[in-house]
C-alpha atoms as a PDB file:
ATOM      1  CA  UNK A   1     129.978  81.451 163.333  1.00  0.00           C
ATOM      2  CA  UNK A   2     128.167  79.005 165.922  1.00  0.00           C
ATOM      3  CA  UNK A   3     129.242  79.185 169.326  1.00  0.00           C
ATOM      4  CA  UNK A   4     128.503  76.869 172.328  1.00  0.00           C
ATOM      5  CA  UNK A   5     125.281  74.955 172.475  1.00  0.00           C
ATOM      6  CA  UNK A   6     122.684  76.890 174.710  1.00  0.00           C
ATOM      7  CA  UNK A   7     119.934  74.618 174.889  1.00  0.00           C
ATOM      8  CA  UNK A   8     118.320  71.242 173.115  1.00  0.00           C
ATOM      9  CA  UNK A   9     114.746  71.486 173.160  1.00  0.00           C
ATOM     10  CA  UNK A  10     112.221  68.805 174.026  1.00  0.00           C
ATOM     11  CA  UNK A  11     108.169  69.259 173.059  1.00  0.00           C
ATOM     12  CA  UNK A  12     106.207  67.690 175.464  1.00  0.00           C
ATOM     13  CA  UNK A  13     102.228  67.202 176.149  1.00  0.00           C
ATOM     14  CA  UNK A  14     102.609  66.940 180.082  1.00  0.00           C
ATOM     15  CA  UNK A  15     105.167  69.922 181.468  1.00  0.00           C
ATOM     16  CA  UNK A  16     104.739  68.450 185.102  1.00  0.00           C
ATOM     17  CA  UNK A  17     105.550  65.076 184.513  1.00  0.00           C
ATOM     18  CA  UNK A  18     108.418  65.669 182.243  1.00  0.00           C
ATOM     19  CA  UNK A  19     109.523  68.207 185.364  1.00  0.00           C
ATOM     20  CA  UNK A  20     109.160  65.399 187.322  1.00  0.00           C
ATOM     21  CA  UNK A  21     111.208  63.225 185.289  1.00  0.00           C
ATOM     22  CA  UNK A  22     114.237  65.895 185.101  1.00  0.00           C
ATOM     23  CA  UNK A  23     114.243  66.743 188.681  1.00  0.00           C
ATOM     24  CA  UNK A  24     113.254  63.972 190.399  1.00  0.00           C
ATOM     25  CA  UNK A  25     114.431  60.733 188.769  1.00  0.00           C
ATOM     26  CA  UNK A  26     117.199  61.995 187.167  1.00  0.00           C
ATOM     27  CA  UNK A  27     118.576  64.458 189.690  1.00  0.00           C
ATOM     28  CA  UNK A  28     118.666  67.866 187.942  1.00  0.00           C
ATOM     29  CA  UNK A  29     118.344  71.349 188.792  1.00  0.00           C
ATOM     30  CA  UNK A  30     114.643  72.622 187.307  1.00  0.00           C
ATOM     31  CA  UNK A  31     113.573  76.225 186.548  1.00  0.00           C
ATOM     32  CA  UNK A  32     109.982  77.746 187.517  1.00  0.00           C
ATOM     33  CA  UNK A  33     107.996  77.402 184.126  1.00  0.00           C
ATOM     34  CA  UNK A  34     107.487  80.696 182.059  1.00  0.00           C
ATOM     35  CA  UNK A  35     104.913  81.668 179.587  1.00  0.00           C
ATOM     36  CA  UNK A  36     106.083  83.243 176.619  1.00  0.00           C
ATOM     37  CA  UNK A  37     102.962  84.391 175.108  1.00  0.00           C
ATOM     38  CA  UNK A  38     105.402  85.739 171.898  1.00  0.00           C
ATOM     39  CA  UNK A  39     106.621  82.102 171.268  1.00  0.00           C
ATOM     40  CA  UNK A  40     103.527  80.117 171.866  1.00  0.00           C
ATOM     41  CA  UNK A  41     105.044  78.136 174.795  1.00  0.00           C
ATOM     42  CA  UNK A  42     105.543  77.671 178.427  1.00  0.00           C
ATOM     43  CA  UNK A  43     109.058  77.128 178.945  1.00  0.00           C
ATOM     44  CA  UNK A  44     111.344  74.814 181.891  1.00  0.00           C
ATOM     45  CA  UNK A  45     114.837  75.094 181.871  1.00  0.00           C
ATOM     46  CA  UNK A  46     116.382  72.156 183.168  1.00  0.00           C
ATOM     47  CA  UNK A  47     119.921  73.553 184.297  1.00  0.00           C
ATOM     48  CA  UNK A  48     122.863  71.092 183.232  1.00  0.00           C
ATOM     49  CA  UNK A  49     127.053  71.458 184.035  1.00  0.00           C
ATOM     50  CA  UNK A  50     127.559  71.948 180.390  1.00  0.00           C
ATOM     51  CA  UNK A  51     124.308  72.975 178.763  1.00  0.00           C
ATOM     52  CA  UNK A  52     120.371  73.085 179.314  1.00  0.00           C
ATOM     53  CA  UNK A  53     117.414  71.241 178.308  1.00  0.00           C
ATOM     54  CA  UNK A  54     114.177  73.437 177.656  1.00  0.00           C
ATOM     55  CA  UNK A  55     110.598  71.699 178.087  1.00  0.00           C
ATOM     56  CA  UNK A  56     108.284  73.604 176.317  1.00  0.00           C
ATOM     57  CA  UNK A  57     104.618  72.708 175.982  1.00  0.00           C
ATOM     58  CA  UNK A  58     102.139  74.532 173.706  1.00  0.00           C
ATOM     59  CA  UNK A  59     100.874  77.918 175.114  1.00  0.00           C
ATOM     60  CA  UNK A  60      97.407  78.813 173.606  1.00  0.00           C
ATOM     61  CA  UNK A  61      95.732  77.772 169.706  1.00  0.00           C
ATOM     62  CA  UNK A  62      98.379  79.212 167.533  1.00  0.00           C
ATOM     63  CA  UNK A  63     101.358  77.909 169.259  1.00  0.00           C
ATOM     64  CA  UNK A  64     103.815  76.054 166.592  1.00  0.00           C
ATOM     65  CA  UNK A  65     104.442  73.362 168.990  1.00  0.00           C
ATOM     66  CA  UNK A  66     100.929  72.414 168.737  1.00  0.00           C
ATOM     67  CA  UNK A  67     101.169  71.333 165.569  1.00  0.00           C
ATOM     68  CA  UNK A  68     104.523  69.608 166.439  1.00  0.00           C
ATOM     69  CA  UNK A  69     102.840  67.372 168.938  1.00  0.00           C
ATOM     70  CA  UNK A  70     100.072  66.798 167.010  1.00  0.00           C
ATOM     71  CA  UNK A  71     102.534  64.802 164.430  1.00  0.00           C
ATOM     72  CA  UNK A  72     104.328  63.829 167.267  1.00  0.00           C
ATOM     73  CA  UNK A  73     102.291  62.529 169.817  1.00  0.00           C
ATOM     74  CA  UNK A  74     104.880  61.301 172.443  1.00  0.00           C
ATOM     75  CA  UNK A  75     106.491  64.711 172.019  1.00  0.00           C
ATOM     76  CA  UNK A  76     110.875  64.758 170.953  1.00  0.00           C
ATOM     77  CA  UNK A  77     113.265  66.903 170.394  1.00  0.00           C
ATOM     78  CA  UNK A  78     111.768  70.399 168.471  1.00  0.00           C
ATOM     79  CA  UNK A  79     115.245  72.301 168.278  1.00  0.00           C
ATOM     80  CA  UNK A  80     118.625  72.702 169.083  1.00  0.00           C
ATOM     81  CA  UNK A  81     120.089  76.454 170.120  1.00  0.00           C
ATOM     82  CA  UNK A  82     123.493  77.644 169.584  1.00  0.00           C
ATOM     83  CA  UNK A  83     125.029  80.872 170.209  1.00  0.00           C
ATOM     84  CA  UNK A  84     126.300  83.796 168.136  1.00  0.00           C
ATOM     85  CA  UNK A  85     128.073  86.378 169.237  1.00  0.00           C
ATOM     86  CA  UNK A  86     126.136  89.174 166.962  1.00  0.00           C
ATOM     87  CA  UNK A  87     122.333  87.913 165.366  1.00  0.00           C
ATOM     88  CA  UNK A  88     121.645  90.020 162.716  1.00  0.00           C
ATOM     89  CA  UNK A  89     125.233  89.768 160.765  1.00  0.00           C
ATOM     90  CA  UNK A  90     124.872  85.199 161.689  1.00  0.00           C
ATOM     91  CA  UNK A  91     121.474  86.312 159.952  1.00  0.00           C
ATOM     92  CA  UNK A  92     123.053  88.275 156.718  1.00  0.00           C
ATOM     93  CA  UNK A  93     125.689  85.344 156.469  1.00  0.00           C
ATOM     94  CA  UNK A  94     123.310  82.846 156.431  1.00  0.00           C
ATOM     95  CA  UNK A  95     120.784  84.319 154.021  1.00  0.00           C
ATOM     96  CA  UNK A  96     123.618  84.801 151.957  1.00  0.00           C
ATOM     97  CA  UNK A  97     124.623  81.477 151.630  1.00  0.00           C
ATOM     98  CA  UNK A  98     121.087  80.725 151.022  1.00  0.00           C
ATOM     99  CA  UNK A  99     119.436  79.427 154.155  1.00  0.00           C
ATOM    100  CA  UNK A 100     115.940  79.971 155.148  1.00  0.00           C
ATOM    101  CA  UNK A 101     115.134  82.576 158.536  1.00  0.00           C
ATOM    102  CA  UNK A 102     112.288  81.981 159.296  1.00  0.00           C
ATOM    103  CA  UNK A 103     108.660  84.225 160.567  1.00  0.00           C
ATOM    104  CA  UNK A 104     110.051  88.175 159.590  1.00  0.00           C
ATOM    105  CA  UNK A 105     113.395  87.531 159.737  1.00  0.00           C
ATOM    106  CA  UNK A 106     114.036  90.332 162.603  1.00  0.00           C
ATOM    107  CA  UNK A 107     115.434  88.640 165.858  1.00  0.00           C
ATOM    108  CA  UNK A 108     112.279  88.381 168.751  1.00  0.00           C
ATOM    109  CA  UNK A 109     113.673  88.440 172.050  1.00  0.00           C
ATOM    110  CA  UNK A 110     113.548  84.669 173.545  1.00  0.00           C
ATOM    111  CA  UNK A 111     113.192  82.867 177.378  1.00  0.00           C
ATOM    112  CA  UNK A 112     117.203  83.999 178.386  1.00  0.00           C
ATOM    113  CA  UNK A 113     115.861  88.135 177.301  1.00  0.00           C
ATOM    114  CA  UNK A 114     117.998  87.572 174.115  1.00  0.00           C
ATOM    115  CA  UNK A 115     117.416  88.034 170.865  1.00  0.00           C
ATOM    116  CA  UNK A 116     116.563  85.128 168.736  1.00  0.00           C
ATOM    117  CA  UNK A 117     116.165  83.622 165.163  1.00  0.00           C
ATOM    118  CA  UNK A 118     114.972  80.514 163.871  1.00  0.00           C
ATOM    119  CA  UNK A 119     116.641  78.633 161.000  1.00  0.00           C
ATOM    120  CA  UNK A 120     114.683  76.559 158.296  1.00  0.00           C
ATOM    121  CA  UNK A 121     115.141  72.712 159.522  1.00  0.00           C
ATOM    122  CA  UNK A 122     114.730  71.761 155.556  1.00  0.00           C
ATOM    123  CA  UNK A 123     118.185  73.720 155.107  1.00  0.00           C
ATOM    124  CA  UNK A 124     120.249  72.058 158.400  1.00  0.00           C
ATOM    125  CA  UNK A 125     119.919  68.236 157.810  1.00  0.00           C
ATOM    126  CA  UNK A 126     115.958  68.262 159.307  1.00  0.00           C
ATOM    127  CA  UNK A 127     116.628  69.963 162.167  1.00  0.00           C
ATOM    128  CA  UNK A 128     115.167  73.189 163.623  1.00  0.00           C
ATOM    129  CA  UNK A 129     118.043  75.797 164.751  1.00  0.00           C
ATOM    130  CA  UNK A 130     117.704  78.120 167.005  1.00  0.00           C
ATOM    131  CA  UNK A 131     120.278  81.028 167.322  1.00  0.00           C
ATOM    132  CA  UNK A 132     120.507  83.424 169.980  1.00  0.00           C
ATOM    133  CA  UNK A 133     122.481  86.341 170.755  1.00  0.00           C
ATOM    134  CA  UNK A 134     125.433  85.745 173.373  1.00  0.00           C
END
């Protein structure tokens, strides 16, 4: 069902200086940021040969990465996004074999203008999963 890896994602407190960490001491090719008002985040993609790294940093009160940061204060890893070639049947598969979708349940479209899901990190080994539509 899960294709290629699309992006690891890394909460942090200072977008900037992790930007400056990516592009400057380690080389790599950094996007503009991006607010996603519908995700609760500002978003940097850093751009990779074989995958990408998104920065996100909390993007008003409500955002869920607030709360993330708040129990982890240095910031870390918040998810890990794989592809799927169609959403809503890797959704119907998955709820059938009993894992959790989380917010509605209905994919929300995500930073690449794709449709995305999130996946219960209590049912993957404590990890959040992202999926998004190829």
């Amino acid at each position: 069902m899960i294709g290629r890896l699309n992006h690891i994602a890394i909460a942090v407190t200072d977008l900037d200086a992790a930007v400056r960490i990516y592009r400057d001491t380690l080389g790599a090719k950094v996007s503009a940021p991006l607010d996603l008002p519908e995700h609760g985040v500002t978003t940097v993609f850093v751009e990779l040969p074989n995958t990408k790294i998104e920065l996100i940093r909390p993007l008003g009160e409500a955002s869920p990465i607030k709360a993330f940061l708040e129990r982890n204060s240095s910031g870390g890893i918040h998810h890990v996004c794989y592809e799927v070639e169609d959403i809503r049947a890797a959704r119907d598969q998955l709820k059938a074999a009993g894992a959790r979708v989380l917010g509605s349940g209905e994919p929300s479209i995500g930073a690449h203008g794709k449709p995305v899901l999130f996946l219960h990190p209590k049912d993957f080994v404590g990890t959040l999963v992202e999926l998004e539509e190829r």
